[in-house]
Protein backbone atom coordinates (compact mmCIF):
# COMPACT_ATOMS: atom_id res chain seq x y z
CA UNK A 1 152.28 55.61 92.16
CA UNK A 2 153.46 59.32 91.36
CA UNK A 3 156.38 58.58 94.23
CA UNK A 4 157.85 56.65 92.05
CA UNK A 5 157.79 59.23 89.43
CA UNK A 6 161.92 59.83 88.99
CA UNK A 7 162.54 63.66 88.03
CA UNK A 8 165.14 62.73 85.67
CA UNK A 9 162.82 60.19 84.03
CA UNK A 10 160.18 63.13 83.62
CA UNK A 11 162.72 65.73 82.56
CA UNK A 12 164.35 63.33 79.65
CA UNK A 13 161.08 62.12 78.51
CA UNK A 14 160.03 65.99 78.01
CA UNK A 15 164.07 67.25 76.71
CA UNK A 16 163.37 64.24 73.86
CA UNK A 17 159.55 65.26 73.09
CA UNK A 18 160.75 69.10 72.69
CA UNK A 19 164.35 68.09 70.22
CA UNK A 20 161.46 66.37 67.93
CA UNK A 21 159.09 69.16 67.59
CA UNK A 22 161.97 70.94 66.90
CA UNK A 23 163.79 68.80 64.22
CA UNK A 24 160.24 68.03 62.62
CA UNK A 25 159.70 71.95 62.14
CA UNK A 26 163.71 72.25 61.26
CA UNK A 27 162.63 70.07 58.23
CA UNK A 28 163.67 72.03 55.10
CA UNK A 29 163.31 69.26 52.90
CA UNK A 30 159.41 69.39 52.45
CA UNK A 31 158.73 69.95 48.75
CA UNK A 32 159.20 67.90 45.60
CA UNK A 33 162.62 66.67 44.20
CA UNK A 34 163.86 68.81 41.51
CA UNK A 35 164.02 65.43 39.34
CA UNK A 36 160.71 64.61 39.48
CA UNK A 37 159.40 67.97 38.66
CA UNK A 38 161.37 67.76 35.80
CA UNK A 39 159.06 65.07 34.06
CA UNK A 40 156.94 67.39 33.76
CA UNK A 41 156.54 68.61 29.86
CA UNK A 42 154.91 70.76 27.54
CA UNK A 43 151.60 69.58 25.93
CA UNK A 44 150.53 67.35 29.25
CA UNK A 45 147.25 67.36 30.51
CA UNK A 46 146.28 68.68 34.19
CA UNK A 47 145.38 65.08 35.54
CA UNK A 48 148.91 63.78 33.94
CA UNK A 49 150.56 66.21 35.81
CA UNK A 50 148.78 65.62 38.92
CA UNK A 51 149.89 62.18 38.66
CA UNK A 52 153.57 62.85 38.87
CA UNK A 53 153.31 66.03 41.11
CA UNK A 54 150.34 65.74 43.38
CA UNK A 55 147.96 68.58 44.45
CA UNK A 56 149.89 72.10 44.08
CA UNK A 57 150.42 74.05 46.85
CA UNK A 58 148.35 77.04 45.36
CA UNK A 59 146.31 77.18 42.26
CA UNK A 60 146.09 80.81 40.66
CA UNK A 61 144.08 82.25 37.96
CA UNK A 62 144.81 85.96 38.24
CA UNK A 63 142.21 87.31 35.34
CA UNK A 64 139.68 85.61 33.62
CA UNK A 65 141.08 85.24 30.55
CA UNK A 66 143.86 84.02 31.95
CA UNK A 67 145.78 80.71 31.91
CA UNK A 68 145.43 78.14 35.53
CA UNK A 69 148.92 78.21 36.92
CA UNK A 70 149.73 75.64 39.33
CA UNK A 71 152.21 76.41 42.17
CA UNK A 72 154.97 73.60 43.81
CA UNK A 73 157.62 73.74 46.16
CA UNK A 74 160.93 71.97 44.44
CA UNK A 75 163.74 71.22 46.13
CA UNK A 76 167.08 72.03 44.24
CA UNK A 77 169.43 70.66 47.27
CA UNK A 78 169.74 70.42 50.99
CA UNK A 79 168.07 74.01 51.81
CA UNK A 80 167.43 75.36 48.48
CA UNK A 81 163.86 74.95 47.89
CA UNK A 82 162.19 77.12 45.55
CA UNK A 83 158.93 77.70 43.98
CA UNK A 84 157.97 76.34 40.79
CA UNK A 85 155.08 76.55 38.55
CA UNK A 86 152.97 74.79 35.84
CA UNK A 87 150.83 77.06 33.78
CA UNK A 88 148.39 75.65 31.71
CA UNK A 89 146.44 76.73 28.31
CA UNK A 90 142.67 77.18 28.34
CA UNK A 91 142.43 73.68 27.06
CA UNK A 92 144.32 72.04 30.24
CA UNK A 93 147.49 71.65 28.80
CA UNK A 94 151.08 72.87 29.76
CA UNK A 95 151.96 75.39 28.47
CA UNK A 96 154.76 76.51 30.62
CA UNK A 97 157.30 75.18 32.94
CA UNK A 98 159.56 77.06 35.40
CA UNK A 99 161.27 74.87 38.36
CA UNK A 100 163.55 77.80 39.23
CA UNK A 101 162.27 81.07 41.08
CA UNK A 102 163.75 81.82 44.04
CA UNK A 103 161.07 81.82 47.33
């Protein structure tokens, strides 16, 4: 059975696997779309903004008086995606919105 093997069969099959892995990892368009993260608005609560953003990419609170800050990846057009965050008051609302720092 491995006779009939053709080299050129083998060689495509493997020259089309590799182009995938490549495009798939190429992908620059993994994040959320700048107009959705924009729904997001002062005064929401966490689980509101879960529902329109999903689980953050990082969650940070850097003291412990400090405020829950939620991190995103937003995309602002075809290879500009950025990080964005949601920071939240001690009662679980937002408090602050930024869609716009450069990664």
């Amino acid at each position: 059975m491995l006779k009939n093997i053709n080299l050129k069969t083998v060689f495509s099959g493997w020259l089309m696997m590799t182009i995938a892995i490549y495009l798939i990892g190429c992908n620059d368009d993994t994040g959320l779309p700048k107009d959705q993260f924009d729904k997001v608005e002062i005064g929401m609560t966490q689980p509101e903004v879960k529902q329109i953003l999903g689980e953050p990419f990082e969650m940070k609170i850097i003291l412990p008086d400090s405020f829950p800050t939620y991190f995103y990846r937003v995309r602002h057009g075809r290879g500009d995606l950025r990080n964005a965050e949601v920071q939240f008051d001690k009662k679980g609302y937002v408090r602050f919105v930024s869609a716009g720092l450069q990664s």
